[in-house]
Protein backbone atom coordinates (compact mmCIF):
# COMPACT_ATOMS: atom_id res chain seq x y z
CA UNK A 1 -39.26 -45.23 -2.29
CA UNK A 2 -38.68 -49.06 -1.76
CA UNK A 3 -36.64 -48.12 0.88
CA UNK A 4 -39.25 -46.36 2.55
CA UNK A 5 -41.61 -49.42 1.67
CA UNK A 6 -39.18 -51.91 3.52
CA UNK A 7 -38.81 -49.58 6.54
CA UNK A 8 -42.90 -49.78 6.70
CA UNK A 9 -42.55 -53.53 6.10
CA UNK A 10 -40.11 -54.03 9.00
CA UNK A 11 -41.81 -55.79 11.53
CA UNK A 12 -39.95 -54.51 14.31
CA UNK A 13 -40.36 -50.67 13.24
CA UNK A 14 -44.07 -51.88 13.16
CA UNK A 15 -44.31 -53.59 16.41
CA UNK A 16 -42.38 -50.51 17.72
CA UNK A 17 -44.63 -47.96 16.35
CA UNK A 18 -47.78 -49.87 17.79
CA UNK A 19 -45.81 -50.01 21.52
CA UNK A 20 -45.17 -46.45 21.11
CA UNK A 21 -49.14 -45.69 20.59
CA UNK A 22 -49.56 -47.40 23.34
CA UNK A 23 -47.41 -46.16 25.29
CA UNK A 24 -48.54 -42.03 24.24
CA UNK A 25 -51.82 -43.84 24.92
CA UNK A 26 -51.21 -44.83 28.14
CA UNK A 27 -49.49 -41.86 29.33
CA UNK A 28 -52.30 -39.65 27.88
CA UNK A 29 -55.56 -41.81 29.79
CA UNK A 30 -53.04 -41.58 32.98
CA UNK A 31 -52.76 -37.81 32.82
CA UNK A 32 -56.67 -37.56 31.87
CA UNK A 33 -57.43 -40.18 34.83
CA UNK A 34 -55.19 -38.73 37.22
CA UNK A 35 -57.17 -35.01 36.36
CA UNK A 36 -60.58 -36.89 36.62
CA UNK A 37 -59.99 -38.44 40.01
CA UNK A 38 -57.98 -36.08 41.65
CA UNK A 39 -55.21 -37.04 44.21
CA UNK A 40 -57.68 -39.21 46.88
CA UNK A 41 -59.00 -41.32 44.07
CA UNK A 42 -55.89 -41.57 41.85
CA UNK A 43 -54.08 -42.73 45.23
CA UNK A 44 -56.58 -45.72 45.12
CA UNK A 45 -56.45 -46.14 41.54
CA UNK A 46 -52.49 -46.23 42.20
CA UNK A 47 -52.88 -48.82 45.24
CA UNK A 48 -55.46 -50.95 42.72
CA UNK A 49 -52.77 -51.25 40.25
CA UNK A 50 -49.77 -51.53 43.31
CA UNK A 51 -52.02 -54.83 44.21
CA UNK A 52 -51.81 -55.87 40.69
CA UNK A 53 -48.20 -55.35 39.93
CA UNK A 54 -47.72 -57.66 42.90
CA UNK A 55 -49.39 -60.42 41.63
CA UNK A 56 -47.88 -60.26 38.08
CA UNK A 57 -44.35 -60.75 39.53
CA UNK A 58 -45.43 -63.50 42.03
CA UNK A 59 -45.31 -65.75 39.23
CA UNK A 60 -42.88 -68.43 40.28
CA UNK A 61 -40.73 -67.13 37.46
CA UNK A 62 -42.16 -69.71 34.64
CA UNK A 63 -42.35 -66.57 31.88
CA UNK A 64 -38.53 -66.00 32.18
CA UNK A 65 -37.57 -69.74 32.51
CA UNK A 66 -39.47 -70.48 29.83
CA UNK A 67 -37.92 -67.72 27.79
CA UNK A 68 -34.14 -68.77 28.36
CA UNK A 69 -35.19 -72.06 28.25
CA UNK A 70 -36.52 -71.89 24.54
CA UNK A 71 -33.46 -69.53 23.49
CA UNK A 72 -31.21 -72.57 24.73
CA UNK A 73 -32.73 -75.05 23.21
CA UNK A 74 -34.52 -73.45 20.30
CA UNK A 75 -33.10 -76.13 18.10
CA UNK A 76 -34.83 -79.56 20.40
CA UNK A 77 -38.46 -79.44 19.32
CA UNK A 78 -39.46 -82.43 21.66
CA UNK A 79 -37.95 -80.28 24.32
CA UNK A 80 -39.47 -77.30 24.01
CA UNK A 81 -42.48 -78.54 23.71
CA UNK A 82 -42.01 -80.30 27.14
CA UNK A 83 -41.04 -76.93 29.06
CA UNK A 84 -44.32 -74.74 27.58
CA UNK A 85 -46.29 -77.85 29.09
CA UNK A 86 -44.64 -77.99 32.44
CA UNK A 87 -44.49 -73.79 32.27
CA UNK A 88 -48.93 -74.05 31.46
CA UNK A 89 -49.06 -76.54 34.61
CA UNK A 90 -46.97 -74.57 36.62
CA UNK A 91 -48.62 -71.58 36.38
CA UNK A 92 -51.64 -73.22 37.02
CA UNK A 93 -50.78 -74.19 40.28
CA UNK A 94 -50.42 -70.67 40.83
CA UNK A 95 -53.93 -69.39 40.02
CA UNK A 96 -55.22 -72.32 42.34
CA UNK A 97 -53.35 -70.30 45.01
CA UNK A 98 -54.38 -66.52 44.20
CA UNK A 99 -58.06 -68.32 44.19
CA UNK A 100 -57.39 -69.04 47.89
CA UNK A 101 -56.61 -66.11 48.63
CA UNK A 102 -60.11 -64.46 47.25
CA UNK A 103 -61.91 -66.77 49.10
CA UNK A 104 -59.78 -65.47 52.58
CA UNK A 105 -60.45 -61.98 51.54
CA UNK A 106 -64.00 -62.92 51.54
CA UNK A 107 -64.16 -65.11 54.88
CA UNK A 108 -61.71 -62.68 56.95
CA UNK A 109 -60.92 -59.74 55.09
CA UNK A 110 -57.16 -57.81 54.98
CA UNK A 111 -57.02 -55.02 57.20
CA UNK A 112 -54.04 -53.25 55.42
CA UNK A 113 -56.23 -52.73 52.71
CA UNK A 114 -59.02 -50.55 54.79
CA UNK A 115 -57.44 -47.33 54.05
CA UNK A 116 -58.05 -47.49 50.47
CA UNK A 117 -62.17 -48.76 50.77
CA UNK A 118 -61.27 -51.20 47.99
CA UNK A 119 -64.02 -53.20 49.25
CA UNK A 120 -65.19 -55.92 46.10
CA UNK A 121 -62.77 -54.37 44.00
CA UNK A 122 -59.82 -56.71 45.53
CA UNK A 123 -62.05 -59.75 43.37
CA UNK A 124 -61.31 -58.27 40.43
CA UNK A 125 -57.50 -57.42 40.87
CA UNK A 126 -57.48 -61.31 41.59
CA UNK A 127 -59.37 -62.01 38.12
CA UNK A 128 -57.49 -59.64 36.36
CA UNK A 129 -53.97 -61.38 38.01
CA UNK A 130 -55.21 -65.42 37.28
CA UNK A 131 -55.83 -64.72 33.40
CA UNK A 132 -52.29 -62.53 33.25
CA UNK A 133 -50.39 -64.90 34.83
CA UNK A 134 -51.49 -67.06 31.41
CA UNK A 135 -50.92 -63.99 29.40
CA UNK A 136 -47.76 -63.54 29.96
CA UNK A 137 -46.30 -66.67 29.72
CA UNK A 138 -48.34 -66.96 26.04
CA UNK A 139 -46.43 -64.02 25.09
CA UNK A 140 -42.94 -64.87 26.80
CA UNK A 141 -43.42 -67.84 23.95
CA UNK A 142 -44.72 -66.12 21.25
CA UNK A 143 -41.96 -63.78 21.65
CA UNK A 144 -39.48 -66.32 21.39
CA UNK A 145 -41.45 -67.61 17.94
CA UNK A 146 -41.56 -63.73 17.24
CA UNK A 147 -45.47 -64.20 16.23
CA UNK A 148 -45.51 -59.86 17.34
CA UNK A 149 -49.38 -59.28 16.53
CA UNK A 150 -50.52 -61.35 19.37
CA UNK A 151 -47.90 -59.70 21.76
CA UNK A 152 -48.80 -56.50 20.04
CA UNK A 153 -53.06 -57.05 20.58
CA UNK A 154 -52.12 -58.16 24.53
CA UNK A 155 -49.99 -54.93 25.39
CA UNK A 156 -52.29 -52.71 23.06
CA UNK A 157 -55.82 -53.57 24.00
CA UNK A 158 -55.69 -52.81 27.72
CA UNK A 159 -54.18 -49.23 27.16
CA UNK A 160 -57.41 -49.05 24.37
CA UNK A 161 -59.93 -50.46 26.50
CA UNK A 162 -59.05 -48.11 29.31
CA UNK A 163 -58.81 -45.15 27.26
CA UNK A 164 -62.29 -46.05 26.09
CA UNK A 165 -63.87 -46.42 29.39
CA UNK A 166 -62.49 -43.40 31.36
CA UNK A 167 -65.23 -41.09 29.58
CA UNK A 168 -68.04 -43.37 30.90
CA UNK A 169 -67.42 -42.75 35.02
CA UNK A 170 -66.45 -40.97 37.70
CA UNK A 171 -64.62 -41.96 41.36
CA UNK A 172 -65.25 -45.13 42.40
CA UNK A 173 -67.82 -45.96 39.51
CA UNK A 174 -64.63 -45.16 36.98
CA UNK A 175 -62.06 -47.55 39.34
CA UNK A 176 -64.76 -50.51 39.15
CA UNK A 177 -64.76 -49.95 35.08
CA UNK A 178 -61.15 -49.28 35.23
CA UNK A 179 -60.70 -52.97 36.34
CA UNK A 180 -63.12 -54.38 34.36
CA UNK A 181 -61.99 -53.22 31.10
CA UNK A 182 -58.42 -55.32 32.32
CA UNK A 183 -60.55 -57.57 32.39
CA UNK A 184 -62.21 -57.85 28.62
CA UNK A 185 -58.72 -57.31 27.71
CA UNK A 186 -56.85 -60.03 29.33
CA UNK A 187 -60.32 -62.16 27.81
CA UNK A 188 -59.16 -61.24 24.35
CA UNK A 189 -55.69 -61.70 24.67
CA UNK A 190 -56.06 -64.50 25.98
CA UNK A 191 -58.63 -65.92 23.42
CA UNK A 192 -56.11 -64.75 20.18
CA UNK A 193 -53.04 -66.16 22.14
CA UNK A 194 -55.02 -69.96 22.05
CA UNK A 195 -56.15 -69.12 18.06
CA UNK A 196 -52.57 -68.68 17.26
CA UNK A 197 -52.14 -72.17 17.81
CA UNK A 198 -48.24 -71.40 18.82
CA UNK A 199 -47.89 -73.99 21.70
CA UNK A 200 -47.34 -77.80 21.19
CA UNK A 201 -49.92 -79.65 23.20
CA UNK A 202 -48.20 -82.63 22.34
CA UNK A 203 -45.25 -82.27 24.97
CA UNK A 204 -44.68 -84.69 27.48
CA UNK A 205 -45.21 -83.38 31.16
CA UNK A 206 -42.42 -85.07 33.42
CA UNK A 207 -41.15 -84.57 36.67
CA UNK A 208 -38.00 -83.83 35.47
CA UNK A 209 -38.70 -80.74 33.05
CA UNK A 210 -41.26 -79.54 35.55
CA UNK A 211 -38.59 -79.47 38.27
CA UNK A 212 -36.06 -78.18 35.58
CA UNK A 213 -38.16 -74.88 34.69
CA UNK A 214 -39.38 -74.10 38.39
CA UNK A 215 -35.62 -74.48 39.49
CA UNK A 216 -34.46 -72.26 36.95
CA UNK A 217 -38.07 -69.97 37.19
CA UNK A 218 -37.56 -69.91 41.37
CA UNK A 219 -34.23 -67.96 40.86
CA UNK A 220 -35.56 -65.81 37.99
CA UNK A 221 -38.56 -64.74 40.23
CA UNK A 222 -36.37 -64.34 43.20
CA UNK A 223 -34.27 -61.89 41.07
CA UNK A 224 -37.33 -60.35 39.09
CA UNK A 225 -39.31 -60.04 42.49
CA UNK A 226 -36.70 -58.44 44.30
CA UNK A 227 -35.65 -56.05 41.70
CA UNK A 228 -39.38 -55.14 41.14
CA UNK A 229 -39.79 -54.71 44.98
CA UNK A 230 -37.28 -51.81 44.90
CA UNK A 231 -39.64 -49.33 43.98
CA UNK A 232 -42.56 -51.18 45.18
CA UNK A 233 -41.08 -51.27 48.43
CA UNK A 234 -40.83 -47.33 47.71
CA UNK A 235 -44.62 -46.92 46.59
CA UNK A 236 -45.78 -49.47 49.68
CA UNK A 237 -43.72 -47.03 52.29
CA UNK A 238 -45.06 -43.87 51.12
CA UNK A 239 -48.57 -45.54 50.92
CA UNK A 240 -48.64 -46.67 54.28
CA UNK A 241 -46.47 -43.48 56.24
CA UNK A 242 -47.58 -40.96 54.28
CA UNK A 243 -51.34 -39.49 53.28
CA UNK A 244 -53.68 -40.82 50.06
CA UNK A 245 -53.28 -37.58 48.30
CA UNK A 246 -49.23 -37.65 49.06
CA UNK A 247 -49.26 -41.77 46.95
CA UNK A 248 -51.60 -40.32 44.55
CA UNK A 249 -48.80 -37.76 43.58
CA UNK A 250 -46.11 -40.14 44.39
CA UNK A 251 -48.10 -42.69 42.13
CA UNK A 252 -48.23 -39.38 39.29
CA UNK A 253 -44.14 -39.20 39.54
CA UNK A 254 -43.74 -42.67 38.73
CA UNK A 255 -46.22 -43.03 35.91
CA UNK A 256 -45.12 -40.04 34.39
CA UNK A 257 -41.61 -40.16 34.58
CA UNK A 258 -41.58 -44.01 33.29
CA UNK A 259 -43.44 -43.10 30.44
CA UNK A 260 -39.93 -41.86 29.17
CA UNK A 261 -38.41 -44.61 29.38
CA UNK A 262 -41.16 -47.40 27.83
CA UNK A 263 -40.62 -47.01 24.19
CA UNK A 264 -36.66 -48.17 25.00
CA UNK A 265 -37.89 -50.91 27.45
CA UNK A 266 -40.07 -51.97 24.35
CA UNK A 267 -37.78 -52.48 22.14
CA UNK A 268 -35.35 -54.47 24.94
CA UNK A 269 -38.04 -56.61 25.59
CA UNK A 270 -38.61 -57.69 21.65
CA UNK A 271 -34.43 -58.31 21.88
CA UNK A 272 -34.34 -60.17 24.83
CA UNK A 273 -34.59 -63.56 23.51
CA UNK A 274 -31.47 -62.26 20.88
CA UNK A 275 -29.68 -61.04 23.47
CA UNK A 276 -29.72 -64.06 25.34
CA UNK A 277 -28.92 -66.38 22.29
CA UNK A 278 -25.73 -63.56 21.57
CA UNK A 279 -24.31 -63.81 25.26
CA UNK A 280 -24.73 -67.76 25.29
CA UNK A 281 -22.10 -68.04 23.31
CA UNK A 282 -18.57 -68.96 23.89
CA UNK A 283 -17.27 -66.69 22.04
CA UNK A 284 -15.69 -64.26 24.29
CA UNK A 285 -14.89 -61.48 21.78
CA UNK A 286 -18.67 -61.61 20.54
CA UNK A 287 -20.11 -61.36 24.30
CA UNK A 288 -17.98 -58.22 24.83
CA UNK A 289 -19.41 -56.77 21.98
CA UNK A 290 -22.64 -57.55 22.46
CA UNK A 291 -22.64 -55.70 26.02
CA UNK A 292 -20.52 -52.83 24.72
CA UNK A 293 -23.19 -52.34 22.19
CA UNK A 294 -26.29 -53.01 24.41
CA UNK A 295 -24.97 -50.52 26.99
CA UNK A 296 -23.57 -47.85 24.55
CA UNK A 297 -27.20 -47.68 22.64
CA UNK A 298 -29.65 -47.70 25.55
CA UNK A 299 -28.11 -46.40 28.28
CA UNK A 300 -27.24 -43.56 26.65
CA UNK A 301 -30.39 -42.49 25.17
CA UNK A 302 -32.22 -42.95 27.96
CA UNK A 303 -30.68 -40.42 29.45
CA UNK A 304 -30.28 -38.18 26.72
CA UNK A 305 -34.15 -38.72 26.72
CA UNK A 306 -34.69 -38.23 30.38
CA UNK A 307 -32.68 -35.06 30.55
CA UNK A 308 -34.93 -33.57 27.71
CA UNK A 309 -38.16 -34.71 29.28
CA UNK A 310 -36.98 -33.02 32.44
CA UNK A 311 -36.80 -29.89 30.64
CA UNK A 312 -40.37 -30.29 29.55
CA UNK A 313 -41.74 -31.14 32.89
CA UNK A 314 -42.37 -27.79 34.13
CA UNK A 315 -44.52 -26.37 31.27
CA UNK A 316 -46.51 -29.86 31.49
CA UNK A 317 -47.53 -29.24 34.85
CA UNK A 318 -48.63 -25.96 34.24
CA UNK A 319 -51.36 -27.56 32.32
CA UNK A 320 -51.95 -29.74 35.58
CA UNK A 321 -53.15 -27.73 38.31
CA UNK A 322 -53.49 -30.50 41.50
CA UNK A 323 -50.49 -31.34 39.85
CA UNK A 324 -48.49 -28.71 39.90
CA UNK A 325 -46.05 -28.74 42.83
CA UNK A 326 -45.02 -32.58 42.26
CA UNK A 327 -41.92 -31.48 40.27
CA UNK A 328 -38.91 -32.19 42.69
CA UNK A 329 -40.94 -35.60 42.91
CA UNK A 330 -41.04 -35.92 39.43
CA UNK A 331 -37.38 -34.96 39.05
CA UNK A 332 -36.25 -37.24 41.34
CA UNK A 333 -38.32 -40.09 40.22
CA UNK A 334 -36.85 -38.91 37.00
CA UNK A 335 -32.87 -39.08 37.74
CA UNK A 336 -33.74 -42.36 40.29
CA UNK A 337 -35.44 -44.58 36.80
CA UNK A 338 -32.34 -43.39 35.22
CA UNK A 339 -29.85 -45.26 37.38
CA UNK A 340 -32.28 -48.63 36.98
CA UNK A 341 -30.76 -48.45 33.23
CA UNK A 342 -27.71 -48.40 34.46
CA UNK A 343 -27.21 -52.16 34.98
CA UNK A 344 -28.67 -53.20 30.97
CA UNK A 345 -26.31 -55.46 29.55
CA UNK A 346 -24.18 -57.25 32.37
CA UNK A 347 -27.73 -58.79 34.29
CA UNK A 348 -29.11 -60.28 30.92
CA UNK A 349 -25.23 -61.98 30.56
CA UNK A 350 -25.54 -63.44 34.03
CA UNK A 351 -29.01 -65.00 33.05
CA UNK A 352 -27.63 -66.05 29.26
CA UNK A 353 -24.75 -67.83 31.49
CA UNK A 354 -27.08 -68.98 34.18
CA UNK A 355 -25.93 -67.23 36.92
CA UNK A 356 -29.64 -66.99 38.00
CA UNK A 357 -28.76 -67.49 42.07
CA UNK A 358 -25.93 -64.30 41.35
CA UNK A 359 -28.66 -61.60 39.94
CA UNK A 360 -31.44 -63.41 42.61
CA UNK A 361 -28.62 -62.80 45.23
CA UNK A 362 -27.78 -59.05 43.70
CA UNK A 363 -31.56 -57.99 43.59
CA UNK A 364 -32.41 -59.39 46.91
CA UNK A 365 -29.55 -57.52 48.82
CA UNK A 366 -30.40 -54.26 46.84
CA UNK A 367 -34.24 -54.91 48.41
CA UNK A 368 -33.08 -55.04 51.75
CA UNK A 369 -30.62 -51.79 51.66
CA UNK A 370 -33.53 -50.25 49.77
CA UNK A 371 -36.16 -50.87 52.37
CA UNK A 372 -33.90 -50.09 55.56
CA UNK A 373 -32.92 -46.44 54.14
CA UNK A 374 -36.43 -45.98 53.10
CA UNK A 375 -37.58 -46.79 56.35
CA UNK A 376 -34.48 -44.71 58.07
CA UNK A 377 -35.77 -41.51 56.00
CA UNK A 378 -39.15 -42.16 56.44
CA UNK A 379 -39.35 -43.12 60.93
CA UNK A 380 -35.62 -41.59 61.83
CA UNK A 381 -35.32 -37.83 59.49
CA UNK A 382 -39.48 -37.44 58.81
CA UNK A 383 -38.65 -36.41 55.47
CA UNK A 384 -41.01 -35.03 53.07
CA UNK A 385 -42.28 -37.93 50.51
CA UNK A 386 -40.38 -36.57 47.52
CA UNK A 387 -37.04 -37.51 49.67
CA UNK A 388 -38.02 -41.00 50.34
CA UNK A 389 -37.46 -41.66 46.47
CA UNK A 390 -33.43 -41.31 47.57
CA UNK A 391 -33.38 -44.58 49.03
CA UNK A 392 -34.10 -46.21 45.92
CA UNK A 393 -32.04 -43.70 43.62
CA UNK A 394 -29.11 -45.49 46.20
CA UNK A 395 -30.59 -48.65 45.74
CA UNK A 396 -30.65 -48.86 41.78
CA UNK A 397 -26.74 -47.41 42.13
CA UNK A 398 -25.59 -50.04 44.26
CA UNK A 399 -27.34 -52.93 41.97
CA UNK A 400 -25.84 -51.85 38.80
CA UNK A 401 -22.51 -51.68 40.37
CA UNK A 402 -23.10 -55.45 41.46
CA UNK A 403 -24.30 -56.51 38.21
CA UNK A 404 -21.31 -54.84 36.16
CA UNK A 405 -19.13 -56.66 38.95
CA UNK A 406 -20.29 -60.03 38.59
CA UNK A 407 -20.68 -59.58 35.08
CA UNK A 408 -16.70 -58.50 34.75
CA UNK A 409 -15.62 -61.21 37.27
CA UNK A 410 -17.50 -64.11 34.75
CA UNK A 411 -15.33 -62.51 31.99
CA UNK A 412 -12.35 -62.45 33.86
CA UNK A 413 -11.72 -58.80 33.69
CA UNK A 414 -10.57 -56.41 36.24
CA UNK A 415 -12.86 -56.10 39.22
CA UNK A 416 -11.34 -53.19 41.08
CA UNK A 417 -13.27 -50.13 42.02
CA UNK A 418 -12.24 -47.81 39.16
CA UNK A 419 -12.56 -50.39 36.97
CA UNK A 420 -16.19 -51.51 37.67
CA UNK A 421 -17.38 -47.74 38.34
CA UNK A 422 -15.96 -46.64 35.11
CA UNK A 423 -18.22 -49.50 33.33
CA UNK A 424 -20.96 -48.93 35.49
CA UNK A 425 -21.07 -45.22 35.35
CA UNK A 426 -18.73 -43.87 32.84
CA UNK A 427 -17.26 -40.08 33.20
CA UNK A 428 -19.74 -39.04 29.85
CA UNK A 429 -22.87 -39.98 32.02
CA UNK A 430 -21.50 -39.06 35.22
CA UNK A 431 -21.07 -35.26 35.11
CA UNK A 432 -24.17 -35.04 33.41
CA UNK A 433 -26.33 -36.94 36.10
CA UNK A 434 -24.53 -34.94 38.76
CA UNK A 435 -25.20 -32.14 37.24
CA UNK A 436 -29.53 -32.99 37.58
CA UNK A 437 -29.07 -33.65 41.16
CA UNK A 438 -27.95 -30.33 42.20
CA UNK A 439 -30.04 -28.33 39.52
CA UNK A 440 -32.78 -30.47 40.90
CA UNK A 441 -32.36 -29.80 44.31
CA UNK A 442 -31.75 -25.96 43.52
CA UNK A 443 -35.56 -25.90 42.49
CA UNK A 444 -35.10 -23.72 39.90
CA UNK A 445 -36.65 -25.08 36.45
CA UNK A 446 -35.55 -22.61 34.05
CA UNK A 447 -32.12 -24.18 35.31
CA UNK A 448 -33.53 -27.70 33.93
CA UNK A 449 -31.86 -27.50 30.91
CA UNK A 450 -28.08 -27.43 32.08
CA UNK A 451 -27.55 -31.49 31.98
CA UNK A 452 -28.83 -31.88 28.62
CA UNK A 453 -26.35 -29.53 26.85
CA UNK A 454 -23.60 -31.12 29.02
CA UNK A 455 -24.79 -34.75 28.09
CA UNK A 456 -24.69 -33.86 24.64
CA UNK A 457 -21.31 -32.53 24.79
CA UNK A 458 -19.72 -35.36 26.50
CA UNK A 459 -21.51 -38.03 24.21
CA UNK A 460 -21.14 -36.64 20.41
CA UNK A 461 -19.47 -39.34 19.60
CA UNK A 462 -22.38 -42.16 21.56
CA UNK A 463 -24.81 -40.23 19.53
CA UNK A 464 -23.26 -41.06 16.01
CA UNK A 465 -23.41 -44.40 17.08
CA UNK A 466 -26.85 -44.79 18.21
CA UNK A 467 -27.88 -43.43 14.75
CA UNK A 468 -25.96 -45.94 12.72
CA UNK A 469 -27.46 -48.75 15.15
CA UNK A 470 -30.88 -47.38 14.43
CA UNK A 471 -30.26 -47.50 11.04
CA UNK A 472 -28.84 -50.62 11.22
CA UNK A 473 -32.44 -52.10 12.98
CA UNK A 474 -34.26 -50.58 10.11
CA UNK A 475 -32.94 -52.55 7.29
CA UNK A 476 -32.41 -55.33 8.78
CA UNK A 477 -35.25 -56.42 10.74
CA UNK A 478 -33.55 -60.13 11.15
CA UNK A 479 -31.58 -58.86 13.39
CA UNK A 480 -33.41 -59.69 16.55
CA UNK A 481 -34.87 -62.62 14.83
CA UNK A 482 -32.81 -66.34 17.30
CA UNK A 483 -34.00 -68.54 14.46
């Protein structure tokens, strides 16, 4: 029983368990919104949040410079307090610009945005990114101090707000609320972040620690643009080349096949700042172990989880009429999200090392292979919009092999070709993935449930290790704790 009681006590199975409601939240109001709009609407609802997405990672990088930059120096009070002064400065700057912007939109309009008749609506995806850009530097600190209820309240009550207003509207009545319930949220968040009295007003704002945490943000944002861009450059192709109905599925794929995935990407996000105190250190023994660890828990199960989500797919569309024939999309989208994983370990040791300019340079030339296939499928073969998802299923390959390079290169292991692709891609994962492709491509979904029974036989042994992690995160909640 007292076992049981410290499980419940454990503030990272709590924080977990809220992310996870939101997340089965947020998956749910998708599926409901996506039914309620139907594929013209949902493709606007999809460019509405494509607009937003781009502002959240045109952030100048202060939320991950300011995250390494506490980890580092978690121990130099006056210090830190300097860089969340210069990080709240910076990223006012930023608003000042995105306020511009509104005010051209108003005065001359953006023609690209026409096909979607997102008229006034653009003014509120700019509100919605000025108070975020705040938001998410608050919690990039809080995180840090691991003060979880704030983060908790900001990544719940949007999910809970928009789950709430979807029964009140219709079309472009619903998208208007849709927005405006971001809105209250980011209000909220924002108002409980300030409360929590977490940030020391008292730093000093110098030249020197502003130009310290843009330098070190500029190469963060180049990397966390870029790598973002992949499959934005994905959704912006298909929005532009192909119909509204064709990115409303597209936009489907991608929400649903993510949703897999978000629970694990939760739980990375609470460990980042650990993660980057762990592979700052100069022990090399301890940094191997650290990304042996890292990669052997979440890589894995994600795609034990993807595999068994794939099997489910079919017999959740059947509940989805407009829905239905997405499933090669969804498949692919599936498999594609699977190879992002791929690189989890070896990019957050380049950052803890501050190799910033190699992941920037990594993620930038993945970006530009990405878009040039994408744009080769899309103008030179006409394929079908399900097939223009192979670019970036290429794309995330060919970055995860660059980040398990560099990574192996700043260890001073063996760089050869076998030698990276069997860390970036091991034999137990291989087959498996494989496997999905051509069972994919077959079309047949009674078929779907071929890679899971191989993945499990190759990875017996990855399993049994996961659990005793898991276990381990239960007891000891102090584990993720850099303080």
């Amino acid at each position: 029983m007292s076992k049981i009681k410290r499980i419940i006590a454990n503030k990272v199975f709590l924080y977990l368990i809220t992310r996870y409601i939101t997340f089965f939240l947020q998956f749910v109001t998708s599926m409901y919104i996506a039914v309620k709009l139907g594929p013209f609407y949902f493709g606007i609802w999809g460019f509405l949040l494509l607009l937003i997405n781009y502002f959240q990672i045109i952030n100048l990088g202060v939320p991950y410079s300011a995250t390494i930059l506490l980890v580092q120096h978690k121990e130099e009070e006056e210090r830190v307090a300097n860089y969340e002064k210069s990080s709240f400065i910076l990223v006012l700057i930023l608003d000042f610009f995105i306020l511009l912007l509104a005010f051209y939109y108003y005065f001359f309009g953006i023609s690209a945005f026409e096909k979607y008749e997102i008229g006034r609506l653009f003014y509120l995806v700019c509100i919605i990114a000025m108070i975020s850009h705040f938001n998410y530097l608050f919690t990039s600190i809080y995180r840090v101090k691991k003060r979880l209820f704030e983060v908790a309240f900001f990544q719940t009550s949007i999910a809970a707000l928009v789950f709430i207003t979807m029964f009140f509207a219709e079309k472009k009545l619903l998208l208007s609320m849709l927005l405006a319930a971001y809105i209250v949220a980011h209000v909220l968040s924002l108002f409980l972040f300030i409360r929590g009295k977490q940030i020391n007003v008292n730093g000093k704002l110098t030249l020197k620690d502003i130009k310290k945490v843009l330098n070190k943000g500029i190469m963060l944002f180049v990397y966390n643009f870029c790598f973002f861009m992949i499959v934005l450059s994905t959704r912006t192709i298909v929005s532009v080349y192909y119909t509204v109905d064709q990115f409303g599925l597209f936009t489907f794929s991608y929400t649903l096949t993510h949703a897999v995935i978000l629970l694990l990407e939760a739980f990375s996000y609470l460990i980042f700042p650990r993660v980057i105190d762990k592979l700052h250190s100069k022990d090399v023994s301890e940094v191997k172990g650290t990304i042996h660890s890292l990669r052997s828990n979440y890589i894995s199960l994600s795609h034990g989880l993807m595999y068994v989500a794939m099997i489910c797919f079919p017999l959740f569309l059947y509940f989805i009429p407009s829905f239905r024939d997405s499933l090669l999309m969804i498949n692919l989208m599936a498999l594609t999200l699977l190879l992002y994983t791929n690189s989890f370990g070896y990019n957050s040791f380049l950052m803890a090392r501050n190799k910033e300019k190699t992941v920037a340079f990594n993620a930038f030339m993945v970006l530009i292979v990405n878009i040039g296939i994408a744009l080769l499928l899309v103008l030179l073969f006409s394929v079908s919009y399900e097939y223009v998802i192979l670019a970036t299923m290429f794309s995330y390959f060919i970055y995860a092999y660059l980040c398990v390079y560099f990574g192996k290169k700043e260890l001073q292991q063996k760089t050869d070709f076998f030698a990276v692709m069997g860390e970036c891609f091991p034999f137990r994962l291989l087959i498996p993935f494989l496997t999905a492709i051509v069972v994919v491509l077959i079309g047949n979904p009674f078929l779907l449930f071929i890679p899971f029974v191989i993945f499990v036989f190759l990875n017996l042994q990855t399993i049994k290790e996961i659990y005793v992690s898991f276990k381990r995160v239960l007891s000891n909640p102090d584990i993720v704790d850099v303080r």
